[in-house]
PDB file of N, CA and C in Angstrom:
ATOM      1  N   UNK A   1      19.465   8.390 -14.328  1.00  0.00           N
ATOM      2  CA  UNK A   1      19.166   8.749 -12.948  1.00  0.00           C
ATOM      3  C   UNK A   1      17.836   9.488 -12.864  1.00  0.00           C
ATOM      4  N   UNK A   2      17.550  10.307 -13.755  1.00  0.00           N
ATOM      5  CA  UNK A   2      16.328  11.398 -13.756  1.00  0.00           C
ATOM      6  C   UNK A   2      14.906  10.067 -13.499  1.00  0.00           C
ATOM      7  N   UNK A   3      15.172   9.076 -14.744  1.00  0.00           N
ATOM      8  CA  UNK A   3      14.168   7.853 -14.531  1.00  0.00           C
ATOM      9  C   UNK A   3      13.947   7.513 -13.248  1.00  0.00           C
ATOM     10  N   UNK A   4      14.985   7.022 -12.510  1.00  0.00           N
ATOM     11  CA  UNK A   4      14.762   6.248 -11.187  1.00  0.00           C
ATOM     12  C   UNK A   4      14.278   7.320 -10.311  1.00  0.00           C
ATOM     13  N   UNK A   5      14.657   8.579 -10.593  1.00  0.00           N
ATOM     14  CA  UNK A   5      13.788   9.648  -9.285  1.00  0.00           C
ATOM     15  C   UNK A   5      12.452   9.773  -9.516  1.00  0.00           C
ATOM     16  N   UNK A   6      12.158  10.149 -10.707  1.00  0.00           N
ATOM     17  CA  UNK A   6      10.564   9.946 -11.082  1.00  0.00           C
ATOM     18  C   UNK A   6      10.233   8.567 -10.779  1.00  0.00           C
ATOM     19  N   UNK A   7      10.595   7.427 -10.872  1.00  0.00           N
ATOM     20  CA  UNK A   7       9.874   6.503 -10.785  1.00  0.00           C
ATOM     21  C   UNK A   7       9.939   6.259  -8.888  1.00  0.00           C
ATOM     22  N   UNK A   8      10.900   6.790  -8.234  1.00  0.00           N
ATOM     23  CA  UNK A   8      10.646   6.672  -7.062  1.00  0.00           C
ATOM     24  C   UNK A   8       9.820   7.617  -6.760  1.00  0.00           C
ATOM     25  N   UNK A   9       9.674   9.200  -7.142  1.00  0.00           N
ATOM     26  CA  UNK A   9       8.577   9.893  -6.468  1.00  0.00           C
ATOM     27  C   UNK A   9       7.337   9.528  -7.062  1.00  0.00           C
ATOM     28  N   UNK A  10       6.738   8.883  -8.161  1.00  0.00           N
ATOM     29  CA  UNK A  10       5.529   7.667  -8.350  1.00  0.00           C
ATOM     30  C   UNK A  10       5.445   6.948  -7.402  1.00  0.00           C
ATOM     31  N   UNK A  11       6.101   6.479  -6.620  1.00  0.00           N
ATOM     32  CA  UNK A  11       5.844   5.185  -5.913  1.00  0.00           C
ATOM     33  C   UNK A  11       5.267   6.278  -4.155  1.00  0.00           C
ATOM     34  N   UNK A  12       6.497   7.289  -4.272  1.00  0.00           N
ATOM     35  CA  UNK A  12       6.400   7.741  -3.102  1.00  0.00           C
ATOM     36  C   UNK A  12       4.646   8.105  -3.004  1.00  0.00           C
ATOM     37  N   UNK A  13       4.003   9.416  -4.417  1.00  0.00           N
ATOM     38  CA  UNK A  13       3.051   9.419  -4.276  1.00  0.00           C
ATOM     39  C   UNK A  13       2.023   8.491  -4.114  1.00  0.00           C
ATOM     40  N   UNK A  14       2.391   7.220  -4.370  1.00  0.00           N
ATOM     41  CA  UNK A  14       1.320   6.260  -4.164  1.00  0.00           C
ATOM     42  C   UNK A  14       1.021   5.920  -2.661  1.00  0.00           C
ATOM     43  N   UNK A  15       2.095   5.811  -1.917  1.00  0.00           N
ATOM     44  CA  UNK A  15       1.958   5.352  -0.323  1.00  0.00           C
ATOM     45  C   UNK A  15       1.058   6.562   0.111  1.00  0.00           C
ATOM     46  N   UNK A  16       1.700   7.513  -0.282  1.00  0.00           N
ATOM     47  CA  UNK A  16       0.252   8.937   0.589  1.00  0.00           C
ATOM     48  C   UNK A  16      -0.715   8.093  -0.173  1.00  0.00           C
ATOM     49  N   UNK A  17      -1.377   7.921  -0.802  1.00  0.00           N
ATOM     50  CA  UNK A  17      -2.489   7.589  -1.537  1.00  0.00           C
ATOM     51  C   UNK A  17      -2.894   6.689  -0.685  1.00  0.00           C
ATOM     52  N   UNK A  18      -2.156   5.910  -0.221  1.00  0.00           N
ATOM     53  CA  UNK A  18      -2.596   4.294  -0.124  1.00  0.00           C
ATOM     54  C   UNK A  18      -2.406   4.795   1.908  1.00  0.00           C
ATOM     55  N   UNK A  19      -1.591   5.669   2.332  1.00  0.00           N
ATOM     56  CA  UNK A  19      -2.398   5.977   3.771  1.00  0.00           C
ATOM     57  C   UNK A  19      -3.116   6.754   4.009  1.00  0.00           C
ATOM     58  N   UNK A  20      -3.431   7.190   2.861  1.00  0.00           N
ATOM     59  CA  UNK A  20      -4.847   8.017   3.298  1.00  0.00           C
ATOM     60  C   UNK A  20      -5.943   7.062   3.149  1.00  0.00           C
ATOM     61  N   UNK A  21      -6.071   6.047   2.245  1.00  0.00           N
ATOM     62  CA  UNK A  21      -7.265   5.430   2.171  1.00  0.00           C
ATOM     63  C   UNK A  21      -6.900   4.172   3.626  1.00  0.00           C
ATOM     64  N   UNK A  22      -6.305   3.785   3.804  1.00  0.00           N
ATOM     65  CA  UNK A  22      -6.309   3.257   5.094  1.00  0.00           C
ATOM     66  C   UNK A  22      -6.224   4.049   5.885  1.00  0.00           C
ATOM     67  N   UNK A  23      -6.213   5.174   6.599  1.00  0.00           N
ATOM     68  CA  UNK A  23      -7.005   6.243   7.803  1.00  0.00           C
ATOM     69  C   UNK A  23      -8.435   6.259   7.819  1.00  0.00           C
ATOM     70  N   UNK A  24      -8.746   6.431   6.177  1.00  0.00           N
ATOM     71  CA  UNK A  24      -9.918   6.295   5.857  1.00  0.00           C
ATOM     72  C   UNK A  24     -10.691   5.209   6.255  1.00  0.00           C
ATOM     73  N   UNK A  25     -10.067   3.673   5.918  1.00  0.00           N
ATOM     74  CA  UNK A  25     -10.919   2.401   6.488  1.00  0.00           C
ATOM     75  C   UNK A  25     -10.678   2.451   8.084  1.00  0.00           C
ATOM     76  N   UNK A  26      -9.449   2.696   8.632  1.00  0.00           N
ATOM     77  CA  UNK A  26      -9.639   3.064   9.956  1.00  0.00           C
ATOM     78  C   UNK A  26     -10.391   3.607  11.082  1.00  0.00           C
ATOM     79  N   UNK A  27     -10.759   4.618  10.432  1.00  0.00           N
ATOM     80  CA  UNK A  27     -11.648   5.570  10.725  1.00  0.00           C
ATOM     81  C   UNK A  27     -13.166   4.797  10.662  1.00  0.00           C
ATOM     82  N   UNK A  28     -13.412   4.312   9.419  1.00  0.00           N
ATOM     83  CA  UNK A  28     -14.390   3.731   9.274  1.00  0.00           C
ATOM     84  C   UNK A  28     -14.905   2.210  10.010  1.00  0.00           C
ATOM     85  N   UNK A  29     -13.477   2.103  10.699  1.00  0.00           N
ATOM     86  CA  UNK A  29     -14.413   0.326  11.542  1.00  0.00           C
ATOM     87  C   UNK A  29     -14.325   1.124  12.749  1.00  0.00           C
ATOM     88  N   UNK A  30     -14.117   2.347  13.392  1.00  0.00           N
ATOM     89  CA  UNK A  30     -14.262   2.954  14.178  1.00  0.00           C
ATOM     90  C   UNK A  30     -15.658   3.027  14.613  1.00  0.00           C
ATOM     91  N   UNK A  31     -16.584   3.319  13.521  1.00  0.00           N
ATOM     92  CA  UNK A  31     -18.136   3.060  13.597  1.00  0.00           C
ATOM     93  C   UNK A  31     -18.986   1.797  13.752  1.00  0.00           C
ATOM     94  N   UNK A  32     -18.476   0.595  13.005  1.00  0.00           N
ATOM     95  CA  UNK A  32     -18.161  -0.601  12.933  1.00  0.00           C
ATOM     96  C   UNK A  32     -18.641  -1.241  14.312  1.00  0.00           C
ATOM     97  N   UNK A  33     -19.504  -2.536  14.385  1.00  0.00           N
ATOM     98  CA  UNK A  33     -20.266  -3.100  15.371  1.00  0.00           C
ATOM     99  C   UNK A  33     -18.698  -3.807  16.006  1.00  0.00           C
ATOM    100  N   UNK A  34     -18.441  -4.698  17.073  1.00  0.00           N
ATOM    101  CA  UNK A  34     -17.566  -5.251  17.283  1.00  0.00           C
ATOM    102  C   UNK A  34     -16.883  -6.360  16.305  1.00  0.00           C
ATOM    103  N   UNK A  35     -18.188  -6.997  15.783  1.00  0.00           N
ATOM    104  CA  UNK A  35     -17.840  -8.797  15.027  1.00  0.00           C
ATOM    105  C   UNK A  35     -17.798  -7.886  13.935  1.00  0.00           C
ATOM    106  N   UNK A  36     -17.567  -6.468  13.424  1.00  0.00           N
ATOM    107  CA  UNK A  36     -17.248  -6.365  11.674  1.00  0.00           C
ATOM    108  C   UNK A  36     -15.851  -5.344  12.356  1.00  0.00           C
ATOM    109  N   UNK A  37     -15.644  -4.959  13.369  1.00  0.00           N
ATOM    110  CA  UNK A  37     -14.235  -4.570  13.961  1.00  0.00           C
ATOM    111  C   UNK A  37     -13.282  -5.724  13.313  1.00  0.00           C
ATOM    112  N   UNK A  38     -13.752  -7.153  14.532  1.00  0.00           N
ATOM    113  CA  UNK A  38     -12.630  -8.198  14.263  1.00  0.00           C
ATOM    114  C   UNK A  38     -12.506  -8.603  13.040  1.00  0.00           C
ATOM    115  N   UNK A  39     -13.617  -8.876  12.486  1.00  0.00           N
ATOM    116  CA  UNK A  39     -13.695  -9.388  10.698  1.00  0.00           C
ATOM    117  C   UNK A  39     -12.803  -8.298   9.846  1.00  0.00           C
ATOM    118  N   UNK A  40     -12.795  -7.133  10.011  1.00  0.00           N
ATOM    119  CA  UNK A  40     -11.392  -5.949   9.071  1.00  0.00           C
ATOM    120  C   UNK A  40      -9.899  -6.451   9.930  1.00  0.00           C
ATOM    121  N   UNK A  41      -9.910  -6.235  11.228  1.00  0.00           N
ATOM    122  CA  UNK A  41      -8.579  -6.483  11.819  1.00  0.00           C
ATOM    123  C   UNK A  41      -7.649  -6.954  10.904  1.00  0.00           C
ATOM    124  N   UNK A  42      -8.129  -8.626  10.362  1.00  0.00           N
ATOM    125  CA  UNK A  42      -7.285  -8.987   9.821  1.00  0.00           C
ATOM    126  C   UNK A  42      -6.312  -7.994   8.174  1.00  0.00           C
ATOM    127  N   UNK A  43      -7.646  -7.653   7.743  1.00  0.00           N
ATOM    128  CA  UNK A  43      -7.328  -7.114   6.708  1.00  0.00           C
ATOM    129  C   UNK A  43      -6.564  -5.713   6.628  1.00  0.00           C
ATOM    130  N   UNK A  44      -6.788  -5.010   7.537  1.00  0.00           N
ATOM    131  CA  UNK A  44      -5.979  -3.757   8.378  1.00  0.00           C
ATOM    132  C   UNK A  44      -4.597  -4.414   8.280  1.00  0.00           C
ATOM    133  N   UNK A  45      -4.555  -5.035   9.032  1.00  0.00           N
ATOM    134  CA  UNK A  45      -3.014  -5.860   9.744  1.00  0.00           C
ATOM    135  C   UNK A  45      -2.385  -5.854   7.911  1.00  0.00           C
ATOM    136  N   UNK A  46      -3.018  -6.966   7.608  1.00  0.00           N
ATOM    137  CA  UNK A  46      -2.129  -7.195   6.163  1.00  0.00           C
ATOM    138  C   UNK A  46      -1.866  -5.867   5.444  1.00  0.00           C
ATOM    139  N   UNK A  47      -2.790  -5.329   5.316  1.00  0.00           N
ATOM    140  CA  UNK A  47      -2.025  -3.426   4.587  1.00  0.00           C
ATOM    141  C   UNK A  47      -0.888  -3.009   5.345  1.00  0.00           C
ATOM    142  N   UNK A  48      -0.817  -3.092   6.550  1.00  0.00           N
ATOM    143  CA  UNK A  48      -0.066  -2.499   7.393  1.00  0.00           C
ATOM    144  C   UNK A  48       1.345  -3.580   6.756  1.00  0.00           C
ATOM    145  N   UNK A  49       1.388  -4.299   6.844  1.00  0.00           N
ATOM    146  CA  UNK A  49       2.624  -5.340   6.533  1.00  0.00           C
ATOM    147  C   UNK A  49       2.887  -5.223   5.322  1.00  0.00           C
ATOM    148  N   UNK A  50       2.014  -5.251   3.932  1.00  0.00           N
ATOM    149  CA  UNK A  50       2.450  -4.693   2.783  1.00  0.00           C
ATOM    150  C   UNK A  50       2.988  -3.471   2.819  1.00  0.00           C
ATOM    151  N   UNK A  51       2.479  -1.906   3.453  1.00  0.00           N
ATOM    152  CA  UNK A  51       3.104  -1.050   3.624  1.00  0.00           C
ATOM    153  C   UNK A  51       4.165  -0.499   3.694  1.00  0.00           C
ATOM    154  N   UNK A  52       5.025  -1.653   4.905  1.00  0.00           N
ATOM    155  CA  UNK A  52       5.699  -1.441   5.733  1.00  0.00           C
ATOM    156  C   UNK A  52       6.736  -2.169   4.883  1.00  0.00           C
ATOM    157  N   UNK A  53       6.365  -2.820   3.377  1.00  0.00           N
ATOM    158  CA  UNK A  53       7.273  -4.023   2.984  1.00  0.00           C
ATOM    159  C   UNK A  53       7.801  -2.845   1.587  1.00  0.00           C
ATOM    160  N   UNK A  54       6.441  -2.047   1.036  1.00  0.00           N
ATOM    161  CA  UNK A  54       6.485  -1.168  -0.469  1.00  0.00           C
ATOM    162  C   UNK A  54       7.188   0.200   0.333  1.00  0.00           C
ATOM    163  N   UNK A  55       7.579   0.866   1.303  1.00  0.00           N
ATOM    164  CA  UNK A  55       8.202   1.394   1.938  1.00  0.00           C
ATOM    165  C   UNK A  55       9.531   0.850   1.651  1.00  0.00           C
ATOM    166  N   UNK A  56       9.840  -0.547   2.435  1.00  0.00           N
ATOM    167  CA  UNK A  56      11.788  -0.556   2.277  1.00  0.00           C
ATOM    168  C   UNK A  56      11.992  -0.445   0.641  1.00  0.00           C
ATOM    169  N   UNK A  57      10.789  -1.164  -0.064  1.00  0.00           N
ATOM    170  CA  UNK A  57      11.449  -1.076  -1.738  1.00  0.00           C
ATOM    171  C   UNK A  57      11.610   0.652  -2.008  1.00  0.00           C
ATOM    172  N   UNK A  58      11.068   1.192  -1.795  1.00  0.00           N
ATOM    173  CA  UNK A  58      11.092   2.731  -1.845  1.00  0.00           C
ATOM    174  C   UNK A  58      12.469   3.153  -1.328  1.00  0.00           C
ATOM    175  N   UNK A  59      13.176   2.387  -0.427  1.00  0.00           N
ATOM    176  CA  UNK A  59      14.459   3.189  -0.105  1.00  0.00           C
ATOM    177  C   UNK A  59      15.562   2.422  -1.155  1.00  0.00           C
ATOM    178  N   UNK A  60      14.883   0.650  -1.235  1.00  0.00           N
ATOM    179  CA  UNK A  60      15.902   0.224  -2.225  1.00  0.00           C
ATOM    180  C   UNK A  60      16.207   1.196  -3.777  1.00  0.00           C
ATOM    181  N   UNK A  61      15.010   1.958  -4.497  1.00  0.00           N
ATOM    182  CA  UNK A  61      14.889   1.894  -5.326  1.00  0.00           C
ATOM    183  C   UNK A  61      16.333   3.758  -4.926  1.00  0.00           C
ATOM    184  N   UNK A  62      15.827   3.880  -4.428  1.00  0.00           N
ATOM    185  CA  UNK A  62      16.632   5.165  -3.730  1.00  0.00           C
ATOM    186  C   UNK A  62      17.756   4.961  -3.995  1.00  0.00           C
ATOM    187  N   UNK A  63      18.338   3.629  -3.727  1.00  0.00           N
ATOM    188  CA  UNK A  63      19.739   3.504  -3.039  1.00  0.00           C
ATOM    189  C   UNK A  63      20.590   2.127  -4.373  1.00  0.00           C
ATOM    190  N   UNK A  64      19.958   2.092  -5.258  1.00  0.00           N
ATOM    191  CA  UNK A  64      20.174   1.118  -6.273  1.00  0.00           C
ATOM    192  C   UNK A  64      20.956   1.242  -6.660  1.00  0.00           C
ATOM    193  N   UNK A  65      21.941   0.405  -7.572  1.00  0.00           N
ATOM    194  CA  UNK A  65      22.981   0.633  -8.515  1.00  0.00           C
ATOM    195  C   UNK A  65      22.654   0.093  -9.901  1.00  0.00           C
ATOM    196  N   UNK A  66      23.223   0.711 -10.630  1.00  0.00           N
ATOM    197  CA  UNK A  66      22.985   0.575 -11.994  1.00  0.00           C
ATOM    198  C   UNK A  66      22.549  -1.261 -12.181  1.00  0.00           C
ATOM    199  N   UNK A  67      23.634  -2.013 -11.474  1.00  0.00           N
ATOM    200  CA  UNK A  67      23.353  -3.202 -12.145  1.00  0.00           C
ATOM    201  C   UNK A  67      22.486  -3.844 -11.580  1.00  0.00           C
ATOM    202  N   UNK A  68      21.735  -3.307 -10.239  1.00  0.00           N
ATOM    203  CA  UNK A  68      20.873  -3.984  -9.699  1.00  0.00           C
ATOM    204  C   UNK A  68      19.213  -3.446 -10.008  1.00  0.00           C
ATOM    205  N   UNK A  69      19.456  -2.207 -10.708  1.00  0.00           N
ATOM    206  CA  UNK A  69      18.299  -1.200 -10.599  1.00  0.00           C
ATOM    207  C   UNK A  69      16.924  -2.335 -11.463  1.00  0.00           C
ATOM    208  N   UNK A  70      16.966  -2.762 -12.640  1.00  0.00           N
ATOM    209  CA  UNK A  70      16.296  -3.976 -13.099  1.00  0.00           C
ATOM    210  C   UNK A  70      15.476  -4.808 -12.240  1.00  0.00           C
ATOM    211  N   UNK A  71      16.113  -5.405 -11.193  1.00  0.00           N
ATOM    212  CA  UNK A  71      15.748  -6.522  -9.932  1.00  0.00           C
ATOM    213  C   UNK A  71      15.279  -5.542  -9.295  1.00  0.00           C
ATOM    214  N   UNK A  72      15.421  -4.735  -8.886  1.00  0.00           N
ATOM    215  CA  UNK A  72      14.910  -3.737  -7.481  1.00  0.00           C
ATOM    216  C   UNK A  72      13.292  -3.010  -8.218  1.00  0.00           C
ATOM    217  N   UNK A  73      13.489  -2.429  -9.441  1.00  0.00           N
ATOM    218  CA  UNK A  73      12.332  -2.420  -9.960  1.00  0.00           C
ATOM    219  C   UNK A  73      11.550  -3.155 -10.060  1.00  0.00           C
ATOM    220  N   UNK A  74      11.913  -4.183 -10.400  1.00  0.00           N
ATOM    221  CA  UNK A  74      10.748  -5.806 -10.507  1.00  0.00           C
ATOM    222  C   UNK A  74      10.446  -5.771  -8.879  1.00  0.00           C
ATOM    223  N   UNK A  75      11.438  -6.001  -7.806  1.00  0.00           N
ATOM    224  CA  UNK A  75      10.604  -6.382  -6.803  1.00  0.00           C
ATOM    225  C   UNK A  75       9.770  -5.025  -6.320  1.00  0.00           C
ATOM    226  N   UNK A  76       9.872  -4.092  -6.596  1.00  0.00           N
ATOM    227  CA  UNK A  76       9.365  -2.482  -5.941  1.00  0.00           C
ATOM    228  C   UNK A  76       7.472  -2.976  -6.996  1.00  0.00           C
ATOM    229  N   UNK A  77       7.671  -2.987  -8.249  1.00  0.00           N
ATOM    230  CA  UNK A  77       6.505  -3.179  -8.642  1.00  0.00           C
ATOM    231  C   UNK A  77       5.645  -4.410  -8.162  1.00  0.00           C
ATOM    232  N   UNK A  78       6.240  -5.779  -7.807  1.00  0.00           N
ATOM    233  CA  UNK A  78       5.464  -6.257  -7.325  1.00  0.00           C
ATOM    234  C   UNK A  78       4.582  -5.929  -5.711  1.00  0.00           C
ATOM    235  N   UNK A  79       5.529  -5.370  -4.965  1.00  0.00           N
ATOM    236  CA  UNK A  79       5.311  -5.205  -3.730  1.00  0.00           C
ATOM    237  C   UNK A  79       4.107  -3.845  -3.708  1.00  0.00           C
ATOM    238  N   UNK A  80       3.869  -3.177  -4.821  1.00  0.00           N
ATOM    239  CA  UNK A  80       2.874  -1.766  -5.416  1.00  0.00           C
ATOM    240  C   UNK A  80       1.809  -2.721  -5.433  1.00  0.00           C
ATOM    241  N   UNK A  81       1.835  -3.902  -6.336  1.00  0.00           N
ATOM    242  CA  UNK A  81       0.541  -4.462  -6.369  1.00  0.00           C
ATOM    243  C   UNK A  81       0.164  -5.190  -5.484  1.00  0.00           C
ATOM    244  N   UNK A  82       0.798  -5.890  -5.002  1.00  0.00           N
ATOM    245  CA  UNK A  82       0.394  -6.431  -3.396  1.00  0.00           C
ATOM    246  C   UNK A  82      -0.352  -5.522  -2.538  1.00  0.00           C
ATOM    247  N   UNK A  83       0.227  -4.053  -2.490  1.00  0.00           N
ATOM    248  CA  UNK A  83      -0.275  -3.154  -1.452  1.00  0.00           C
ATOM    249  C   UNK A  83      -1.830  -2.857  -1.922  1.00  0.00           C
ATOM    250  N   UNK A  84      -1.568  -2.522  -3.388  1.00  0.00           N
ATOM    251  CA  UNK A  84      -3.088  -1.968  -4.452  1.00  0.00           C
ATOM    252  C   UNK A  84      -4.022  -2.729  -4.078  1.00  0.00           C
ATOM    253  N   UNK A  85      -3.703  -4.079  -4.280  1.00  0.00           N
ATOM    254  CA  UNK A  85      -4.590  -5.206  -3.765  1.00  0.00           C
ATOM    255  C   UNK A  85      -4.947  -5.267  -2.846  1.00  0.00           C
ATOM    256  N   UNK A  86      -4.664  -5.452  -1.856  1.00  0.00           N
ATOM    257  CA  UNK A  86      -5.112  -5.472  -0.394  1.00  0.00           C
ATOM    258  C   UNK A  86      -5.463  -4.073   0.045  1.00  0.00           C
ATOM    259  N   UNK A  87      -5.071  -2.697   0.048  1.00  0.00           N
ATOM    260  CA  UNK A  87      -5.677  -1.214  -0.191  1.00  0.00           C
ATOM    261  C   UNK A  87      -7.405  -1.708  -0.658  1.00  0.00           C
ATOM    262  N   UNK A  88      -7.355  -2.241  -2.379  1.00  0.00           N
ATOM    263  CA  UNK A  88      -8.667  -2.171  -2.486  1.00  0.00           C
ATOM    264  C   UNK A  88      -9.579  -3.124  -2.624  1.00  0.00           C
ATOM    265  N   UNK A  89      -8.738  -4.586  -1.660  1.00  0.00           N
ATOM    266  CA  UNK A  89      -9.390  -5.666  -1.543  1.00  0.00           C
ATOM    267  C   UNK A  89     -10.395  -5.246   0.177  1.00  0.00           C
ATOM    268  N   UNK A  90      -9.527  -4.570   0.784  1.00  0.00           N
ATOM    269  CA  UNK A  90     -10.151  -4.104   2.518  1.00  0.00           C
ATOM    270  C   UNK A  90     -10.896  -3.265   2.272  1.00  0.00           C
ATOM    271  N   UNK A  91     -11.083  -2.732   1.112  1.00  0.00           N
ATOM    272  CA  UNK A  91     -11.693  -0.773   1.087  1.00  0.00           C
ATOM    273  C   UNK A  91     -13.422  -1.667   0.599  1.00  0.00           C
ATOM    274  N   UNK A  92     -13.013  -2.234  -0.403  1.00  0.00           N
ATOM    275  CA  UNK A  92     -14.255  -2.888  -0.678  1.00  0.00           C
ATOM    276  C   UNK A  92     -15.041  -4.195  -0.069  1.00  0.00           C
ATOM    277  N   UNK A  93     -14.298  -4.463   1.056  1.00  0.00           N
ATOM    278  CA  UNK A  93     -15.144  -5.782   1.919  1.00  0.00           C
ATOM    279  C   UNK A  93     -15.596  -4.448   3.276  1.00  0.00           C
ATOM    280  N   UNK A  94     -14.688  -3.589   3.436  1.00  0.00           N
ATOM    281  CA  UNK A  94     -14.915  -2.824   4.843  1.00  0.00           C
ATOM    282  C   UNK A  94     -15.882  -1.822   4.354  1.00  0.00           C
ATOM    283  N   UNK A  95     -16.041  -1.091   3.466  1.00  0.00           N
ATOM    284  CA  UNK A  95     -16.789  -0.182   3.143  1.00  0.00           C
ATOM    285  C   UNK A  95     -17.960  -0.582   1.695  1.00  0.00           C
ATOM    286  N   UNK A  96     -18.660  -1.708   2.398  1.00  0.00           N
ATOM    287  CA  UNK A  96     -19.746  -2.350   1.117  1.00  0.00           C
ATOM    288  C   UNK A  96     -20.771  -0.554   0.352  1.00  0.00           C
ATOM    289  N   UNK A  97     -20.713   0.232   1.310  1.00  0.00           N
ATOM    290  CA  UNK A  97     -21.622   1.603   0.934  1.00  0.00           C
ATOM    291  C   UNK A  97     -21.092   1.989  -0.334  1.00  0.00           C
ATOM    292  N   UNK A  98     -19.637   1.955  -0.460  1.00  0.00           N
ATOM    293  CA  UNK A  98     -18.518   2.830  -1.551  1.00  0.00           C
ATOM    294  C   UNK A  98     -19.166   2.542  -2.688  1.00  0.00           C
ATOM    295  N   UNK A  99     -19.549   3.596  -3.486  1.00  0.00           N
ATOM    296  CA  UNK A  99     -20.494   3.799  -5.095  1.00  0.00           C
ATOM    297  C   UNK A  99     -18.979   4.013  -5.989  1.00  0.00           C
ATOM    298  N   UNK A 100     -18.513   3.131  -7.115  1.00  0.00           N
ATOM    299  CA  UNK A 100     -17.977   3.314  -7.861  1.00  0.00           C
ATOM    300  C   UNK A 100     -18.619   4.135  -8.986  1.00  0.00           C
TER     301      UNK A 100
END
């Protein structure tokens, strides 16, 4: 049990992570001419839907049972990289300035 709480408050810390940097791109097409507004929209939208998807795995992983905890992990990690991806597939088409 100690595993699955740490590995859910990992995940939890990641969503703060991952809405702060989308406030951040938010914020940032705020400045944004109109035609590079609509050109992020899309990509906004899709974070928002991954979000909203690595969120329910966050309650699955909460609410698991021993024999399912395996499957619920597999889908919780894929749905992390989906979000990672698109987090820093939008961060880097919306914010070309960002100096790695």
């Amino acid at each position: 049990m100690e595993t699955r709480e740490l590995y859910r408050q990992k995940y939890e810390a990641q969503i703060h992570e991952w809405s702060a940097k989308l406030e951040a791109l938010i914020a940032h097409t705020d400045k944004l001419t109109a035609q590079a507004k609509l050109d992020a929209k899309p990509r906004l939208d899709a974070i928002h839907v991954k979000m909203d998807s690595a969120k329910a795995k966050l309650h699955e992983i909460a609410g698991a049972t021993d024999d399912k905890w395996d499957e619920v992990k597999k889908g919780a990690e894929h749905a992390w990289q989906e979000v990672k991806g698109a987090v820093e597939g939008a961060y880097d088409v919306i914010k070309p300035d960002k100096k790695d």
